[in-house]
PDB file of N, CA and C in Angstrom:
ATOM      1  N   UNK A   1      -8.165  52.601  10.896  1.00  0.00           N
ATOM      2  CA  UNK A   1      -8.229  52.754  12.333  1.00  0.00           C
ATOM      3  C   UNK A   1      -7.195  53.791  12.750  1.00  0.00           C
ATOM      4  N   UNK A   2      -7.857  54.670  13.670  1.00  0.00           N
ATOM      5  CA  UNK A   2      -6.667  56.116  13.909  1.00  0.00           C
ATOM      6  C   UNK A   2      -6.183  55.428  15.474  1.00  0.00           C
ATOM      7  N   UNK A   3      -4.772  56.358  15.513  1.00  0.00           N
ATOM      8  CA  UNK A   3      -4.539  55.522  16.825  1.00  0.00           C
ATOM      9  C   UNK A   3      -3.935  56.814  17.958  1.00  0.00           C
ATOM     10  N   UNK A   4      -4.223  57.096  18.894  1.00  0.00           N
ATOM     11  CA  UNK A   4      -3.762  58.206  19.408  1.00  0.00           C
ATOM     12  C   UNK A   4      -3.007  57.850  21.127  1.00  0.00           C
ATOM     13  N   UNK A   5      -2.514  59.057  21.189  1.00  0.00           N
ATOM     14  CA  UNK A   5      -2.340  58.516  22.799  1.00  0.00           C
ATOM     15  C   UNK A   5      -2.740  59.974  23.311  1.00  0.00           C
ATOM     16  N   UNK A   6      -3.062  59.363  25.173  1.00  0.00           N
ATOM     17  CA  UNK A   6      -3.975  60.373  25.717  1.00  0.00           C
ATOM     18  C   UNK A   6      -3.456  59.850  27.115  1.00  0.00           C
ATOM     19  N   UNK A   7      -3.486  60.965  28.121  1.00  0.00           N
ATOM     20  CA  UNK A   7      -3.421  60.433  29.498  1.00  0.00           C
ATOM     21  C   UNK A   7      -5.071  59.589  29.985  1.00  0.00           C
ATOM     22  N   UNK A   8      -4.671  58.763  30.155  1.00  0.00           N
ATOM     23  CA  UNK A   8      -5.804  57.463  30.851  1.00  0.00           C
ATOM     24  C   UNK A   8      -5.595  56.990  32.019  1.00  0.00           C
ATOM     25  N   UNK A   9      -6.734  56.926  32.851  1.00  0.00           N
ATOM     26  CA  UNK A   9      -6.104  56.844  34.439  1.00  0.00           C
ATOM     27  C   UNK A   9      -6.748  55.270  34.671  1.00  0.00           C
ATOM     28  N   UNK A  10      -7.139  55.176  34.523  1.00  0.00           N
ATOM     29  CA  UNK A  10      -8.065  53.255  34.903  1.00  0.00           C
ATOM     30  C   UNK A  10      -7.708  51.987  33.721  1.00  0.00           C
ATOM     31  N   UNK A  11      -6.948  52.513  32.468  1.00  0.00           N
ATOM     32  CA  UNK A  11      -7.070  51.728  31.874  1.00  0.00           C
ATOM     33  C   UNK A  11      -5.682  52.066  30.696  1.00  0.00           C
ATOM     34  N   UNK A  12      -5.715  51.036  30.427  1.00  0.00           N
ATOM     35  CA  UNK A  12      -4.290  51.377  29.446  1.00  0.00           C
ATOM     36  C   UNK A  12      -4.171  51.620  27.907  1.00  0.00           C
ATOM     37  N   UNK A  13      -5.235  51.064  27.330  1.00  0.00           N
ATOM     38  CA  UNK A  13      -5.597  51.245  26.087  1.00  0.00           C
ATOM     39  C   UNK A  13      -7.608  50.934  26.045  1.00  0.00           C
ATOM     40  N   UNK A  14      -8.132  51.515  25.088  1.00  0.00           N
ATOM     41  CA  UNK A  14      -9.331  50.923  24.055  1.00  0.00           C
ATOM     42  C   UNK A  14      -9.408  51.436  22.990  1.00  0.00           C
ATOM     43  N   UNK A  15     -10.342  50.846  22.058  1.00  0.00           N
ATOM     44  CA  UNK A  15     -11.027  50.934  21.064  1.00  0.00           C
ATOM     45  C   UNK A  15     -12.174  51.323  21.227  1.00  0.00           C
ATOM     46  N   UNK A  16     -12.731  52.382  20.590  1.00  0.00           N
ATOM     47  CA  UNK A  16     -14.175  52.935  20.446  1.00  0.00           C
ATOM     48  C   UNK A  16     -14.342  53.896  19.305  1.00  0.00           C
ATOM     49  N   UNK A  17     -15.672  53.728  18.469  1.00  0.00           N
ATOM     50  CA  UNK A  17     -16.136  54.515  17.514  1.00  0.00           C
ATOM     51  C   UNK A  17     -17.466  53.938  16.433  1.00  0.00           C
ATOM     52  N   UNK A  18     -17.368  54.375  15.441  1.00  0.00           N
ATOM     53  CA  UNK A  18     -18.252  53.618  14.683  1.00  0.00           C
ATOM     54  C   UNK A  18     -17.915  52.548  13.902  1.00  0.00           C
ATOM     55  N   UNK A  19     -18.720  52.216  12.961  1.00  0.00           N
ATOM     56  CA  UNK A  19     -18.390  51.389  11.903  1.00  0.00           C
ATOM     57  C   UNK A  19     -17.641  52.056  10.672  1.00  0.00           C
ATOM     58  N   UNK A  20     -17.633  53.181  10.491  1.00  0.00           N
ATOM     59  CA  UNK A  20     -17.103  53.659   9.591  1.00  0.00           C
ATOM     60  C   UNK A  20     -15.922  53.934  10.331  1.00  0.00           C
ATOM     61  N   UNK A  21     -15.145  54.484  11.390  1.00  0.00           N
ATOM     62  CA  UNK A  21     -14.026  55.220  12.025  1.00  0.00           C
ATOM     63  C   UNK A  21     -13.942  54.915  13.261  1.00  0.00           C
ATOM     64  N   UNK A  22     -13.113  54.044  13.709  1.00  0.00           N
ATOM     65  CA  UNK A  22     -12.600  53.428  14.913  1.00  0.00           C
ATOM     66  C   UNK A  22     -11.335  53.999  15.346  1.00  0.00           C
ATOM     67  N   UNK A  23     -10.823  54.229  16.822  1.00  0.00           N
ATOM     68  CA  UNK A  23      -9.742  55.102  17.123  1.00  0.00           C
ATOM     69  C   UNK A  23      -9.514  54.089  18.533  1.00  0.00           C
ATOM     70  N   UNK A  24      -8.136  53.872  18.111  1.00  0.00           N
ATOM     71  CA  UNK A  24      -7.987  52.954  19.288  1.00  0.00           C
ATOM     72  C   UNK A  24      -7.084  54.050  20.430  1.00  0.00           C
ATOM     73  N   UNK A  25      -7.143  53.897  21.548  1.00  0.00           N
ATOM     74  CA  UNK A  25      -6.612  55.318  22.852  1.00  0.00           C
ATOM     75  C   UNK A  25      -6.006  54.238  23.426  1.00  0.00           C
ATOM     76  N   UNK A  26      -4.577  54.899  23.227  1.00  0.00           N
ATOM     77  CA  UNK A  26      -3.439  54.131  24.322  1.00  0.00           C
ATOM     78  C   UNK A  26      -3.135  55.256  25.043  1.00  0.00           C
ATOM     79  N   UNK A  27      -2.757  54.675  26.382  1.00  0.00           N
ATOM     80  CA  UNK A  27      -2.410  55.983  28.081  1.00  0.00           C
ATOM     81  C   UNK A  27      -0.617  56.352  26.999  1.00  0.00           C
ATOM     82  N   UNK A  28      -0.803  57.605  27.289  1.00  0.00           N
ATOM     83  CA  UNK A  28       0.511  58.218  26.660  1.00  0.00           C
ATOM     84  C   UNK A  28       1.694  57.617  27.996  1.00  0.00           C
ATOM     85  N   UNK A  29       1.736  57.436  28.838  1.00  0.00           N
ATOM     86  CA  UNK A  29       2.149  57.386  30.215  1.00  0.00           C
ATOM     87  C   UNK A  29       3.142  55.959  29.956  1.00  0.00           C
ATOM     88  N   UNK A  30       2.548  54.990  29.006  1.00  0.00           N
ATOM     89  CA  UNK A  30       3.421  53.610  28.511  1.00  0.00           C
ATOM     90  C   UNK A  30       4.382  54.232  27.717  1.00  0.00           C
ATOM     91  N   UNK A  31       5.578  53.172  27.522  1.00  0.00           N
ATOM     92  CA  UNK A  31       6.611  53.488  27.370  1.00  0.00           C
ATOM     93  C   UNK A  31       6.359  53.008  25.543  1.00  0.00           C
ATOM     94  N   UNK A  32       7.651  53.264  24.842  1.00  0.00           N
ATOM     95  CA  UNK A  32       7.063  53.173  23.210  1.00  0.00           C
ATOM     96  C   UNK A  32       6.767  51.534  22.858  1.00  0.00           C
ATOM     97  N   UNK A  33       7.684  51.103  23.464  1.00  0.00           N
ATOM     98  CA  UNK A  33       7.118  49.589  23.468  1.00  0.00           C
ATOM     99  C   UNK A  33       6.383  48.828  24.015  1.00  0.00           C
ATOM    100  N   UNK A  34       6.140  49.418  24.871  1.00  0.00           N
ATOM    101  CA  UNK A  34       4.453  48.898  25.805  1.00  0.00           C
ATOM    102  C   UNK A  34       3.209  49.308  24.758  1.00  0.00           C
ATOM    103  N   UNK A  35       3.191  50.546  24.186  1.00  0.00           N
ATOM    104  CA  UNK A  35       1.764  51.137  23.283  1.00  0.00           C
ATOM    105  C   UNK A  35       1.927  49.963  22.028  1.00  0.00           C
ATOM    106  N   UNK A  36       3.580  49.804  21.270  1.00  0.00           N
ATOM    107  CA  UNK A  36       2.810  48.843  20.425  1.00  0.00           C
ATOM    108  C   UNK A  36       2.419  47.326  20.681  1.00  0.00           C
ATOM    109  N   UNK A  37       2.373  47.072  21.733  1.00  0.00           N
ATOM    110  CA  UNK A  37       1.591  46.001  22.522  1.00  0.00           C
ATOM    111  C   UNK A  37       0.361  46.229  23.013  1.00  0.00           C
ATOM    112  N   UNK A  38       0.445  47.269  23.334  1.00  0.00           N
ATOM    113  CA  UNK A  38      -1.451  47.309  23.773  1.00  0.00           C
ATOM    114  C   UNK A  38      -1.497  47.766  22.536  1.00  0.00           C
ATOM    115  N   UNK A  39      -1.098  48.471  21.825  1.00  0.00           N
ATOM    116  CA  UNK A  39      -2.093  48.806  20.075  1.00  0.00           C
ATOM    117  C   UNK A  39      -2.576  47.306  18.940  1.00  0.00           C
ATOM    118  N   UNK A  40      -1.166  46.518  19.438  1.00  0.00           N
ATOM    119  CA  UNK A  40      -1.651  45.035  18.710  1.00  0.00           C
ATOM    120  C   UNK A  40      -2.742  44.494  19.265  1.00  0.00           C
ATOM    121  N   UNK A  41      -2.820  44.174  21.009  1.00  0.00           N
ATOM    122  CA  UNK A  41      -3.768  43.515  21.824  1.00  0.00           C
ATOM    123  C   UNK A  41      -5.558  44.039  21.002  1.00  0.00           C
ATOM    124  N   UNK A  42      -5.264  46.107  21.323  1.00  0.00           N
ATOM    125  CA  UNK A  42      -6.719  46.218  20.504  1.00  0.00           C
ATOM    126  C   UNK A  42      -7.137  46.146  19.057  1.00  0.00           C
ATOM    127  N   UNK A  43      -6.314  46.059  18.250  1.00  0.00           N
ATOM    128  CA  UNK A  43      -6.209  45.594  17.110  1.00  0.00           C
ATOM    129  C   UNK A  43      -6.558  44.092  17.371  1.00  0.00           C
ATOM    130  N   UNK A  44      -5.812  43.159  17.751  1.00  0.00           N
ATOM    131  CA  UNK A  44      -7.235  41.790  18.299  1.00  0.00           C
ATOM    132  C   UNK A  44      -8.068  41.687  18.547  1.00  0.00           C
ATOM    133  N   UNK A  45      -8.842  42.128  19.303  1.00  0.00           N
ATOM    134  CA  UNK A  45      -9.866  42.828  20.069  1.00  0.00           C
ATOM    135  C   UNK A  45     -10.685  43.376  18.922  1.00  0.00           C
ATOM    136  N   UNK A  46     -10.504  44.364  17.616  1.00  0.00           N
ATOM    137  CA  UNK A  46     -10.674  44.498  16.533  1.00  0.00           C
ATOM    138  C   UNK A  46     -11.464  44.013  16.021  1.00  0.00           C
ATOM    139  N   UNK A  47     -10.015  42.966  15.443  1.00  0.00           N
ATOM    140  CA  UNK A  47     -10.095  42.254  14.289  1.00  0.00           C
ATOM    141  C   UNK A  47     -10.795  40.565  14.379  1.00  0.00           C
ATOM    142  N   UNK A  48     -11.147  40.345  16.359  1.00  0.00           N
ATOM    143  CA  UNK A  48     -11.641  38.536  16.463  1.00  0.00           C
ATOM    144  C   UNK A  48     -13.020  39.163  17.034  1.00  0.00           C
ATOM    145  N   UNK A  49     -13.639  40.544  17.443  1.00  0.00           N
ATOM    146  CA  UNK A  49     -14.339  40.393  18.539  1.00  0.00           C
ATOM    147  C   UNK A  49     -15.113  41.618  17.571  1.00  0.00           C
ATOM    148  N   UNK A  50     -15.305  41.887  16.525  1.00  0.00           N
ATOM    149  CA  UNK A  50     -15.743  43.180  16.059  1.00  0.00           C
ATOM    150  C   UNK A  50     -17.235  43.501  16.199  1.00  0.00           C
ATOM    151  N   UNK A  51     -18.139  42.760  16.655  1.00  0.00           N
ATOM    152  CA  UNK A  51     -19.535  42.845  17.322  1.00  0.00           C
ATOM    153  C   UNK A  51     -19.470  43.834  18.313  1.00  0.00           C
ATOM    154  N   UNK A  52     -18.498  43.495  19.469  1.00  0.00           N
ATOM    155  CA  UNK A  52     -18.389  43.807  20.510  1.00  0.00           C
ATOM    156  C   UNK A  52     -17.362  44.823  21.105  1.00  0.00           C
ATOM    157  N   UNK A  53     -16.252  44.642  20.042  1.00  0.00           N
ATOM    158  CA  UNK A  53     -14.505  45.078  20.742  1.00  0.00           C
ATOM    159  C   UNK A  53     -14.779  45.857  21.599  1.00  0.00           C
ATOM    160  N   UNK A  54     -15.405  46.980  21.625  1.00  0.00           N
ATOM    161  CA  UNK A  54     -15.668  48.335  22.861  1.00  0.00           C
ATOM    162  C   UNK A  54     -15.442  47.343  23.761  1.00  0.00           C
ATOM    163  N   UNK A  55     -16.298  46.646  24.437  1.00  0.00           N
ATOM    164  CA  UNK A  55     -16.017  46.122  25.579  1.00  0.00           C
ATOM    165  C   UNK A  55     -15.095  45.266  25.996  1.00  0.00           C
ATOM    166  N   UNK A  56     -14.001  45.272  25.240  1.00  0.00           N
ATOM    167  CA  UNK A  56     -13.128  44.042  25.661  1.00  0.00           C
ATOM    168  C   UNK A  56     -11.821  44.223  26.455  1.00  0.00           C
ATOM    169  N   UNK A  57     -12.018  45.291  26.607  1.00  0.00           N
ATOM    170  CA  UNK A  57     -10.850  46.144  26.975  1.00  0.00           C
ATOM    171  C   UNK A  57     -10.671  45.696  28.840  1.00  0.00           C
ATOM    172  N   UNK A  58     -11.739  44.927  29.314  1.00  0.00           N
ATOM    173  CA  UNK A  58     -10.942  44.687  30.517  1.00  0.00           C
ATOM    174  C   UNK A  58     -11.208  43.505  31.243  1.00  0.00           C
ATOM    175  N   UNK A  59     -10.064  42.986  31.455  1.00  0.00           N
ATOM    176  CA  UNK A  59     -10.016  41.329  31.532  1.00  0.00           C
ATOM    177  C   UNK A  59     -10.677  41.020  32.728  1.00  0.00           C
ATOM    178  N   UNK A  60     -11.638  41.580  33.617  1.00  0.00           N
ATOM    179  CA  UNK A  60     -12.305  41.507  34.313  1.00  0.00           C
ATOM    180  C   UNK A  60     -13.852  41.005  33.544  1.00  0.00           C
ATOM    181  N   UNK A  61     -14.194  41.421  32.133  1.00  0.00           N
ATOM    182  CA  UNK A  61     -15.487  41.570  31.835  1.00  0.00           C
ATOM    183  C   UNK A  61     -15.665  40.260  30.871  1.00  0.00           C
ATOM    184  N   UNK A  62     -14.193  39.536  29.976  1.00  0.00           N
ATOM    185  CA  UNK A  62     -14.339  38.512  28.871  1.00  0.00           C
ATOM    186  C   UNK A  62     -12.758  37.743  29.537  1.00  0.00           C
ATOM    187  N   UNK A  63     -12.390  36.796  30.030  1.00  0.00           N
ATOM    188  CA  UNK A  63     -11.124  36.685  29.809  1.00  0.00           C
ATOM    189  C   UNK A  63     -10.908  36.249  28.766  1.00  0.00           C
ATOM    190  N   UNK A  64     -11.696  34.847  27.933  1.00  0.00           N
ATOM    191  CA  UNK A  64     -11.476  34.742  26.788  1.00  0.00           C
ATOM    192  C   UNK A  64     -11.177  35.521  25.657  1.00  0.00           C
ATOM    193  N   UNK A  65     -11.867  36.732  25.333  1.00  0.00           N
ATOM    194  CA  UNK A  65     -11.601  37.530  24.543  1.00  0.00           C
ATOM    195  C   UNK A  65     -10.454  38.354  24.655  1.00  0.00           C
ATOM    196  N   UNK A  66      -9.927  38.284  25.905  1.00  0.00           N
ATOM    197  CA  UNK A  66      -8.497  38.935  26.075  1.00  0.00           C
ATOM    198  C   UNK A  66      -7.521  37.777  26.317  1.00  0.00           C
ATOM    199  N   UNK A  67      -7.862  36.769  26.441  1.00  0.00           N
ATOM    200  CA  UNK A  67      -6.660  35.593  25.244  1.00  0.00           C
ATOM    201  C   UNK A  67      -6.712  35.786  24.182  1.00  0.00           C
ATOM    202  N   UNK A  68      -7.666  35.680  23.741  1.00  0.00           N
ATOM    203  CA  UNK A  68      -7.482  35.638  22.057  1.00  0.00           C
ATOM    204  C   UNK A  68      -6.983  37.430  21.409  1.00  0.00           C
ATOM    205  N   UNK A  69      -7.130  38.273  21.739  1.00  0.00           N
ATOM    206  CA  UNK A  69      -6.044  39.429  21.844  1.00  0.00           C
ATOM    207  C   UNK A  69      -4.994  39.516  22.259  1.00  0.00           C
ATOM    208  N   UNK A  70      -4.593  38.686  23.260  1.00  0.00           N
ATOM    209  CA  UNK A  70      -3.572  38.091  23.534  1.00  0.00           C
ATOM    210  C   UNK A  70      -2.611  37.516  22.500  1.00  0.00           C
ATOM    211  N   UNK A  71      -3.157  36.902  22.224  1.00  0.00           N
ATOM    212  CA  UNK A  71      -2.903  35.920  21.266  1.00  0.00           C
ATOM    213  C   UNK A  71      -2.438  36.437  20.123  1.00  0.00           C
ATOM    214  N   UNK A  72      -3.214  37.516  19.580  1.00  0.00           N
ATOM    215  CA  UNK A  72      -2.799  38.065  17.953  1.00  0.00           C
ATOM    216  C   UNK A  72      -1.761  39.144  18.862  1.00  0.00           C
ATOM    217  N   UNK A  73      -1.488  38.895  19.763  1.00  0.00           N
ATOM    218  CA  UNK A  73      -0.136  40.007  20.004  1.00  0.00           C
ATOM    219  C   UNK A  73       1.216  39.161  19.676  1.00  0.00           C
ATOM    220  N   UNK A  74       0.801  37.867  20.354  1.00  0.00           N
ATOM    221  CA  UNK A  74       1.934  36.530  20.395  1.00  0.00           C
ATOM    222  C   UNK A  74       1.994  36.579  18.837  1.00  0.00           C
ATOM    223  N   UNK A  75       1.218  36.704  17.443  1.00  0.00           N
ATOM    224  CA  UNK A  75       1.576  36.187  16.374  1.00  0.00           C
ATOM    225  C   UNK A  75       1.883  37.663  15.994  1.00  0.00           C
ATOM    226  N   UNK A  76       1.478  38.684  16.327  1.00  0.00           N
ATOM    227  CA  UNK A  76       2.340  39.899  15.028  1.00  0.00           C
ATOM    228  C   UNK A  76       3.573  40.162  15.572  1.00  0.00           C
ATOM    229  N   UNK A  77       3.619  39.800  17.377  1.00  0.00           N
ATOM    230  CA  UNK A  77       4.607  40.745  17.674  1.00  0.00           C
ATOM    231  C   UNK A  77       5.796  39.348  18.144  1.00  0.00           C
ATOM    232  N   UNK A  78       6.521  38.204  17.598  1.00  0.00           N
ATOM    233  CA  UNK A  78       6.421  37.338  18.380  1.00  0.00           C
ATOM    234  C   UNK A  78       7.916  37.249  18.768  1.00  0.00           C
ATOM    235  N   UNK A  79       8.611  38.736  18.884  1.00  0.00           N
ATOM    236  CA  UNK A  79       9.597  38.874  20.024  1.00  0.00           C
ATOM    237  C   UNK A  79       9.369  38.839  20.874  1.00  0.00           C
ATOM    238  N   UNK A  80       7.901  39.593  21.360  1.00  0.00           N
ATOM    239  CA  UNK A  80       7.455  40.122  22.657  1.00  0.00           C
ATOM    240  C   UNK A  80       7.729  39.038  23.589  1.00  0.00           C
ATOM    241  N   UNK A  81       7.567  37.420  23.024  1.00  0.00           N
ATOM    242  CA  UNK A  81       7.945  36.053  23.649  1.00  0.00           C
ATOM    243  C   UNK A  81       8.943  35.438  23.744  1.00  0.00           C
ATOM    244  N   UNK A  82       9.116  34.567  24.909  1.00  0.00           N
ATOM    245  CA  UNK A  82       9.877  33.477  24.884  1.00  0.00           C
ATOM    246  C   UNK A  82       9.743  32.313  24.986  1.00  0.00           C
ATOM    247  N   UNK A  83      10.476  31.313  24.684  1.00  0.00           N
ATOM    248  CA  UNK A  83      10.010  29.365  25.277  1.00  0.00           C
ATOM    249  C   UNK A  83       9.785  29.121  26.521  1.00  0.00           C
ATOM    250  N   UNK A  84      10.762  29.535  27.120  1.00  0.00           N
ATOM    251  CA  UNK A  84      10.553  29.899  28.405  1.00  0.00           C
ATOM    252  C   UNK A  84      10.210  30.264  29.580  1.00  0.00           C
ATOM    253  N   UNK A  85       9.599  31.527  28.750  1.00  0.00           N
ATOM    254  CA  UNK A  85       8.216  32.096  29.588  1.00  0.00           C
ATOM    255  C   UNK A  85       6.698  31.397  29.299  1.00  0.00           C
ATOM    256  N   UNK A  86       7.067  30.427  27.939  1.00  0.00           N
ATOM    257  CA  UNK A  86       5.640  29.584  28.220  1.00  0.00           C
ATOM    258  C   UNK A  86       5.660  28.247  28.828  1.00  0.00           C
ATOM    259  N   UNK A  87       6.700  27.625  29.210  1.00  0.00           N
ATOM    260  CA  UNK A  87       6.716  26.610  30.145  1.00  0.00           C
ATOM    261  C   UNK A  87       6.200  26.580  31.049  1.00  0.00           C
ATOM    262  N   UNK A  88       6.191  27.392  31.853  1.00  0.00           N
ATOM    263  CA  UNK A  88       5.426  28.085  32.928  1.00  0.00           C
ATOM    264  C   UNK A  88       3.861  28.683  33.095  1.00  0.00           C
ATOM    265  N   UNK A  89       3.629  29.026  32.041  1.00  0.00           N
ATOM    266  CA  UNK A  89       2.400  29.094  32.194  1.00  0.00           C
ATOM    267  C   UNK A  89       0.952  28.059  31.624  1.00  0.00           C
ATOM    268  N   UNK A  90       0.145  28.265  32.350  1.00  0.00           N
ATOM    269  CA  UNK A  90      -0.690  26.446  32.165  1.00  0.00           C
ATOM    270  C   UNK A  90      -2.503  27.178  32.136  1.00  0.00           C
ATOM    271  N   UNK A  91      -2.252  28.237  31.978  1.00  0.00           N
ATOM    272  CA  UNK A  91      -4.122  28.603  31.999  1.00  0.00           C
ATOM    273  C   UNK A  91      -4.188  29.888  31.203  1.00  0.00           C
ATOM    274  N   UNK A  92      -5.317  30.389  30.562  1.00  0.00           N
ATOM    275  CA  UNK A  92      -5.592  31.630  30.143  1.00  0.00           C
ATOM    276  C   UNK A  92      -5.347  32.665  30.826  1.00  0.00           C
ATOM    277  N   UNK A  93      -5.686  32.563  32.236  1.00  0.00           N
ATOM    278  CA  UNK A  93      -5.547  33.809  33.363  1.00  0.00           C
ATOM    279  C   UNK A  93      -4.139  33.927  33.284  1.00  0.00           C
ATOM    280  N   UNK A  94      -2.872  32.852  33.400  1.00  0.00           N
ATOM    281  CA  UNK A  94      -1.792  33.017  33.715  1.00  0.00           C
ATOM    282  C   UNK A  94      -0.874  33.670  32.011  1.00  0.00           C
ATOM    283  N   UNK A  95      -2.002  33.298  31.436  1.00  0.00           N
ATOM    284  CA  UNK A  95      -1.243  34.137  29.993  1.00  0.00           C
ATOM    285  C   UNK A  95      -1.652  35.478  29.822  1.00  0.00           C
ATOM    286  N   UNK A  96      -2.824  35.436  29.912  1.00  0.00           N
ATOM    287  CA  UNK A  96      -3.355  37.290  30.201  1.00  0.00           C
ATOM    288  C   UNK A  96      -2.150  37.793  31.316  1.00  0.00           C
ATOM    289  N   UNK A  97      -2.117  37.403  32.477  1.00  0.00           N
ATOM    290  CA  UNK A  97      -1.197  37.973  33.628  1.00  0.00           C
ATOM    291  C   UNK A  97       0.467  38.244  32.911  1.00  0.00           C
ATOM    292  N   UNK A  98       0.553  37.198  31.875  1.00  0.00           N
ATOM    293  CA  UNK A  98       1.956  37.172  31.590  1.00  0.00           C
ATOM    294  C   UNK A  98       2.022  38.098  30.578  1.00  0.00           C
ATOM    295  N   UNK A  99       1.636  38.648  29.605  1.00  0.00           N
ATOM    296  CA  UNK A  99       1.148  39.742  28.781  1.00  0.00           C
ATOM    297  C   UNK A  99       0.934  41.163  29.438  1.00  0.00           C
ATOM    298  N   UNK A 100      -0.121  41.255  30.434  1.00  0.00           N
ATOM    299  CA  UNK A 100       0.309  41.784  31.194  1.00  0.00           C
ATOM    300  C   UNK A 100       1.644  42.613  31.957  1.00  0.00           C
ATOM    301  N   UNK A 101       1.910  42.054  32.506  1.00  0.00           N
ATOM    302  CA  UNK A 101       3.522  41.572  32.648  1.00  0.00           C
ATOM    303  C   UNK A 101       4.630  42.382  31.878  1.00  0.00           C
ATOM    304  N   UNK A 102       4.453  41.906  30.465  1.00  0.00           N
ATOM    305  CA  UNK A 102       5.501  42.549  29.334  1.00  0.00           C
ATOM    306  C   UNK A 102       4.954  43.647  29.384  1.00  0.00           C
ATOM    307  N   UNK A 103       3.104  44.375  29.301  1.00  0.00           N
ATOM    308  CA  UNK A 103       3.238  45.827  28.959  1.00  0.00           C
ATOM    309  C   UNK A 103       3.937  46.533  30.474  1.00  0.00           C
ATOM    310  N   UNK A 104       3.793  45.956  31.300  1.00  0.00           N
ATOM    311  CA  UNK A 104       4.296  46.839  32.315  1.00  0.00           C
ATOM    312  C   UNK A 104       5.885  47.060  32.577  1.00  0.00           C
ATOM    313  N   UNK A 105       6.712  46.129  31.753  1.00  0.00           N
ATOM    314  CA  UNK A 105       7.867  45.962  32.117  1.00  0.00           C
ATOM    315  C   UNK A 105       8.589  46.454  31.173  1.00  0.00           C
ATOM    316  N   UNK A 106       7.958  46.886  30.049  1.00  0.00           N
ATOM    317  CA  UNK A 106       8.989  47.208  28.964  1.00  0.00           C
ATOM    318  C   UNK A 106       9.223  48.802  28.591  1.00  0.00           C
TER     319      UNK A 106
END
């Protein structure tokens, strides 16, 4: 999987290509530690959703599928977290939002 960055105006990262050569596009505009968070998220997206991944890219269209990308961000990357910050949260939407959250803040 090639991974590039590109100015992107609607969206912050995807995945798109074939079966043979997939290229995941993160917005150059994130900071270095925001891209390897959205590069893990589409690498989830990848690696749980590979029928489909093209489309998963916006939590408007699957939320489930952007938990569970979510999710493989929480296990490769699992500084990105705290205990703390999951006390607080009690639904999928509020964990997407909280993910969220970290790419914008870091």
């Amino acid at each position: 999987i090639k991974v590039c960055t590109i100015d992107l105006k609607s969206v912050k990262a995807f995945i798109a290509g074939t079966s043979n050569e997939e290229t995941i596009y993160i917005d150059e505009k994130l900071t270095s530690y925001s891209k390897k968070i959205v590069c893990a998220h589409e690498l989830g997206h990848y690696f749980l959703n590979s029928n489909n991944y093209a489309e998963c890219f916006d939590s408007e269209i699957d939320s489930y599928n952007e938990f569970e990308a979510n999710l493989f961000v929480m296990y490769l990357m699992p500084q990105v977290f705290t205990r703390m910050d999951f006390e607080k949260i009690n639904s999928i939407e509020q964990f997407n939002s909280y993910v969220e959250q970290k790419v914008l803040s870091t």
